[in-house]
C-alpha atoms as a PDB file:
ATOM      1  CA  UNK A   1      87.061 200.988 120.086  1.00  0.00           C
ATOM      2  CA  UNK A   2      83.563 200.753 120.170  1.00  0.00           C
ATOM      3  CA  UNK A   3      82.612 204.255 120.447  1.00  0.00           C
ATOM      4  CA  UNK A   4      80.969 205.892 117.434  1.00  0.00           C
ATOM      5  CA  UNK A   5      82.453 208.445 115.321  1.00  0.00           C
ATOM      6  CA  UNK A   6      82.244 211.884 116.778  1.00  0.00           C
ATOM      7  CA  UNK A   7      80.854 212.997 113.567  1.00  0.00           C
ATOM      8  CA  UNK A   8      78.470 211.401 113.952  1.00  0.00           C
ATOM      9  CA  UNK A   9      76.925 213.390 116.857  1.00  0.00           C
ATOM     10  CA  UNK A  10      76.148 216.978 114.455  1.00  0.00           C
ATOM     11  CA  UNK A  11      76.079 215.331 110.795  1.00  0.00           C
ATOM     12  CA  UNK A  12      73.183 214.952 109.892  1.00  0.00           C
ATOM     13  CA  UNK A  13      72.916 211.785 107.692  1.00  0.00           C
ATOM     14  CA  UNK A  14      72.035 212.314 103.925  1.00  0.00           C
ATOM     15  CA  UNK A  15      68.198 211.562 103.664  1.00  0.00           C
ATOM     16  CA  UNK A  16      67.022 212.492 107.010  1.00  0.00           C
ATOM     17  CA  UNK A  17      65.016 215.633 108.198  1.00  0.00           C
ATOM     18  CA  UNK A  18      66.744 217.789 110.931  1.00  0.00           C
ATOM     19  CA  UNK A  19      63.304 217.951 112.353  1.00  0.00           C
ATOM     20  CA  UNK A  20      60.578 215.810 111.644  1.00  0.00           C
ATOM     21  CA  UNK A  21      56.614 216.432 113.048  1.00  0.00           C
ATOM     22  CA  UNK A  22      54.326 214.107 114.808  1.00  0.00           C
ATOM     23  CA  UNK A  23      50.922 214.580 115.850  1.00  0.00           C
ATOM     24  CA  UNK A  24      49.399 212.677 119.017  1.00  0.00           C
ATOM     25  CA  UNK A  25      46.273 210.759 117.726  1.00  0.00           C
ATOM     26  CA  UNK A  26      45.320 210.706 121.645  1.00  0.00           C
ATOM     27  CA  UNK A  27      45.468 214.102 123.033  1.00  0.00           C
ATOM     28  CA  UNK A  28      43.749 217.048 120.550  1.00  0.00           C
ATOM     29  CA  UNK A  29      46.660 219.930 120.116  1.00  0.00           C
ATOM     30  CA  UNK A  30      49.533 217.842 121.062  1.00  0.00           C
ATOM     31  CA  UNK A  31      52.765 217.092 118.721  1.00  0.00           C
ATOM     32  CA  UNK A  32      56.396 215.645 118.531  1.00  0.00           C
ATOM     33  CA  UNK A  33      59.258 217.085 116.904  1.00  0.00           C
ATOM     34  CA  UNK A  34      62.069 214.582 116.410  1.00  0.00           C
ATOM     35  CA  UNK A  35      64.997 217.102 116.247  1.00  0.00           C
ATOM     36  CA  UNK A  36      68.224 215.066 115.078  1.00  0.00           C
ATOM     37  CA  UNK A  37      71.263 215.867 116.405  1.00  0.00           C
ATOM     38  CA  UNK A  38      71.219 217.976 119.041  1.00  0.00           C
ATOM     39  CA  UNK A  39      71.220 217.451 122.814  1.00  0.00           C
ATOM     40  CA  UNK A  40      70.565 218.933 126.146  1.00  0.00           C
ATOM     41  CA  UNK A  41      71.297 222.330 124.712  1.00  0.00           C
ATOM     42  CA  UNK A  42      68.833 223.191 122.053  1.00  0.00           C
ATOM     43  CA  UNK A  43      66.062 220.580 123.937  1.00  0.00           C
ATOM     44  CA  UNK A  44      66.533 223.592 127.455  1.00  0.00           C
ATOM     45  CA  UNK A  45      66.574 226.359 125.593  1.00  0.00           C
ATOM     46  CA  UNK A  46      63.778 225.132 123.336  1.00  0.00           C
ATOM     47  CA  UNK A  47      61.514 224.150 126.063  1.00  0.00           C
ATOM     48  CA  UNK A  48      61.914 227.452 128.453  1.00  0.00           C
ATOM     49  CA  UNK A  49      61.034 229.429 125.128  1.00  0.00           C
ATOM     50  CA  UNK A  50      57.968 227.528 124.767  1.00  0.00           C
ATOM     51  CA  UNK A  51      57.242 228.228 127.915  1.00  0.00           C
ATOM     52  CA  UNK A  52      57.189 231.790 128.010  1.00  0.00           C
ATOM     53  CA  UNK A  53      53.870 231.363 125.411  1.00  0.00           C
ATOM     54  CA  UNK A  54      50.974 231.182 127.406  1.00  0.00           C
ATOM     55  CA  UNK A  55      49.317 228.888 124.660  1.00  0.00           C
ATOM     56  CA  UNK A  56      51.539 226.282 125.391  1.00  0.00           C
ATOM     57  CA  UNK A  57      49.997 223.877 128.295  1.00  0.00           C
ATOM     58  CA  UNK A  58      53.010 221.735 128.358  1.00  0.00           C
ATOM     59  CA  UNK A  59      56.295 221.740 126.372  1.00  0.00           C
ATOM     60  CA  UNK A  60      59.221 218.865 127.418  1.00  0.00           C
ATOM     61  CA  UNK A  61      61.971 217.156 125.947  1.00  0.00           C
ATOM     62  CA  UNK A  62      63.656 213.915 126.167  1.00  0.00           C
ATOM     63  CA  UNK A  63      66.976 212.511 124.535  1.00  0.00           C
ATOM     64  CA  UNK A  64      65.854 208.537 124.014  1.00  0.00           C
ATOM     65  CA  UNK A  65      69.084 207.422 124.504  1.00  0.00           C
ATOM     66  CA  UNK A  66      72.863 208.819 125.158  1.00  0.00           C
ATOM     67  CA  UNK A  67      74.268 206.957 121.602  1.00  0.00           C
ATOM     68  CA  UNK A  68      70.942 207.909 119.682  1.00  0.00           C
ATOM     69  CA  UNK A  69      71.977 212.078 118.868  1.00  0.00           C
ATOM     70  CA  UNK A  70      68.731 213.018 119.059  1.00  0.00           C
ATOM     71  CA  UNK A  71      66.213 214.935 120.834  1.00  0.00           C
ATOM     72  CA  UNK A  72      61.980 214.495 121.167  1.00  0.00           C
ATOM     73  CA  UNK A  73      60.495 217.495 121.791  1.00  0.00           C
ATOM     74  CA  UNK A  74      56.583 217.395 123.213  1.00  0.00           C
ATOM     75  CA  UNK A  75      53.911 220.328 122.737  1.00  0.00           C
ATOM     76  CA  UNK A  76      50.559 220.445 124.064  1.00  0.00           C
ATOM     77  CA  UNK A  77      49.110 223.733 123.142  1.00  0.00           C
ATOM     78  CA  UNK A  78      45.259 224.966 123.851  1.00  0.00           C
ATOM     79  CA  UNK A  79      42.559 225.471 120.905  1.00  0.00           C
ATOM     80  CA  UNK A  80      44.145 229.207 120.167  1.00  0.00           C
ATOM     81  CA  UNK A  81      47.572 227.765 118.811  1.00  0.00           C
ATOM     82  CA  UNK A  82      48.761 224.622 117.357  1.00  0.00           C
ATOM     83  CA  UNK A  83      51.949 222.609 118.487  1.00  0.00           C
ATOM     84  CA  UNK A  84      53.659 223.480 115.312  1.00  0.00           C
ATOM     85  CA  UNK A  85      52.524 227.340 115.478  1.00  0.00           C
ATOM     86  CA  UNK A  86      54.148 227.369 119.043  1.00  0.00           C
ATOM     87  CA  UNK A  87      57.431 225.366 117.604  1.00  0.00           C
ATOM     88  CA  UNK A  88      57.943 228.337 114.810  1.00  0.00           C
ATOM     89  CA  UNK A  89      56.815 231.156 117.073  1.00  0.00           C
ATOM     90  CA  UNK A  90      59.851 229.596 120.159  1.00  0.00           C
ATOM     91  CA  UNK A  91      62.495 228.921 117.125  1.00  0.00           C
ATOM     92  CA  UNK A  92      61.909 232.109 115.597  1.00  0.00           C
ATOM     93  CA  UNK A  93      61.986 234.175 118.956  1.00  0.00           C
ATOM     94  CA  UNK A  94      64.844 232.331 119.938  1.00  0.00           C
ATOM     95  CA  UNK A  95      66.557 233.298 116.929  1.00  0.00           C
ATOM     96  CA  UNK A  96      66.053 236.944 117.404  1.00  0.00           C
ATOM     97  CA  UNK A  97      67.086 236.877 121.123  1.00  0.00           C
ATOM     98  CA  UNK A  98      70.311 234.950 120.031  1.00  0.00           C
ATOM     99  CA  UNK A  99      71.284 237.660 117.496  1.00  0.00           C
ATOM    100  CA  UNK A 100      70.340 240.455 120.169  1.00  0.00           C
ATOM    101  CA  UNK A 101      73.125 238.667 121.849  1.00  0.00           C
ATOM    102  CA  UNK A 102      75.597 238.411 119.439  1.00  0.00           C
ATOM    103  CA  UNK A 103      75.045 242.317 117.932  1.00  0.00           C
ATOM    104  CA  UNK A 104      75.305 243.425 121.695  1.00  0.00           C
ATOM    105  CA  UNK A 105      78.413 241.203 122.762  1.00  0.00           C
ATOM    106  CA  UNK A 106      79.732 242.257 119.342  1.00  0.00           C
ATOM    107  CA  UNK A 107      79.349 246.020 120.178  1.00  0.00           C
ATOM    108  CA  UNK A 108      80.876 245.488 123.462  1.00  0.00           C
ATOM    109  CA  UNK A 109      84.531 243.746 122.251  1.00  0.00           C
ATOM    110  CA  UNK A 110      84.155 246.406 119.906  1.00  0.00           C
ATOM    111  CA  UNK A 111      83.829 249.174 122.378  1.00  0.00           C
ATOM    112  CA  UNK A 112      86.438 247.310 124.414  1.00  0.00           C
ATOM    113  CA  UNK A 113      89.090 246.690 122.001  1.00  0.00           C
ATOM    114  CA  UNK A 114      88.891 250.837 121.051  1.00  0.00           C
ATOM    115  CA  UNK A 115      90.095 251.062 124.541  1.00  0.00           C
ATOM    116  CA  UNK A 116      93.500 249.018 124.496  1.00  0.00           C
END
């Protein structure tokens, strides 16, 4: 068939960044991150993060195609932050929440599994 390899949608070819930065030339405190290979997943969760920071003025993402396993991620942040200070700050909060999650779902099979 036609179809590409399904590796090929989270393996990251040698000699390309996971993430690679952009800065507008047009709009003053506005960036792209090229995030490669991920999808509608990561590009949500990324977005309503940035969100939540009120230096952010706009935050979007777009996948450029469904056979190109990537994701563009935009930032327009005010003169307080930069696009790449509000990229760290959502990743890194993210991260945190995520393994909130995970300690508390882990502490709940645990608590569960004591039971049966």
């Amino acid at each position: 068939m036609n179809a590409p390899d399904r590796y090929e949608r989270f393996v990251v070819p040698e000699g390309v960044k996971k993430v690679s930065y952009e800065r507008d030339t047009k709009i003053i405190n506005a960036a792209s991150f090229t995030v490669e290979r991920e999808d509608h997943t990561i590009g949500n969760i990324l977005r309503m993060q940035l969100h939540r920071d009120p230096d952010v003025l706009f935050a979007g993402y777009k996948l450029p195609h469904p056979l190109q396993y990537k994701i563009i991620v935009r930032i327009h942040t005010t003169s307080q932050s930069s696009p790449m200070q509000a990229y760290n700050q959502a990743v890194n909060d993210l991260d945190k929440e995520l393994d909130h999650l995970k300690n508390a779902f882990e502490a709940e099979l645990a608590k569960h599994s004591r039971e049966y």
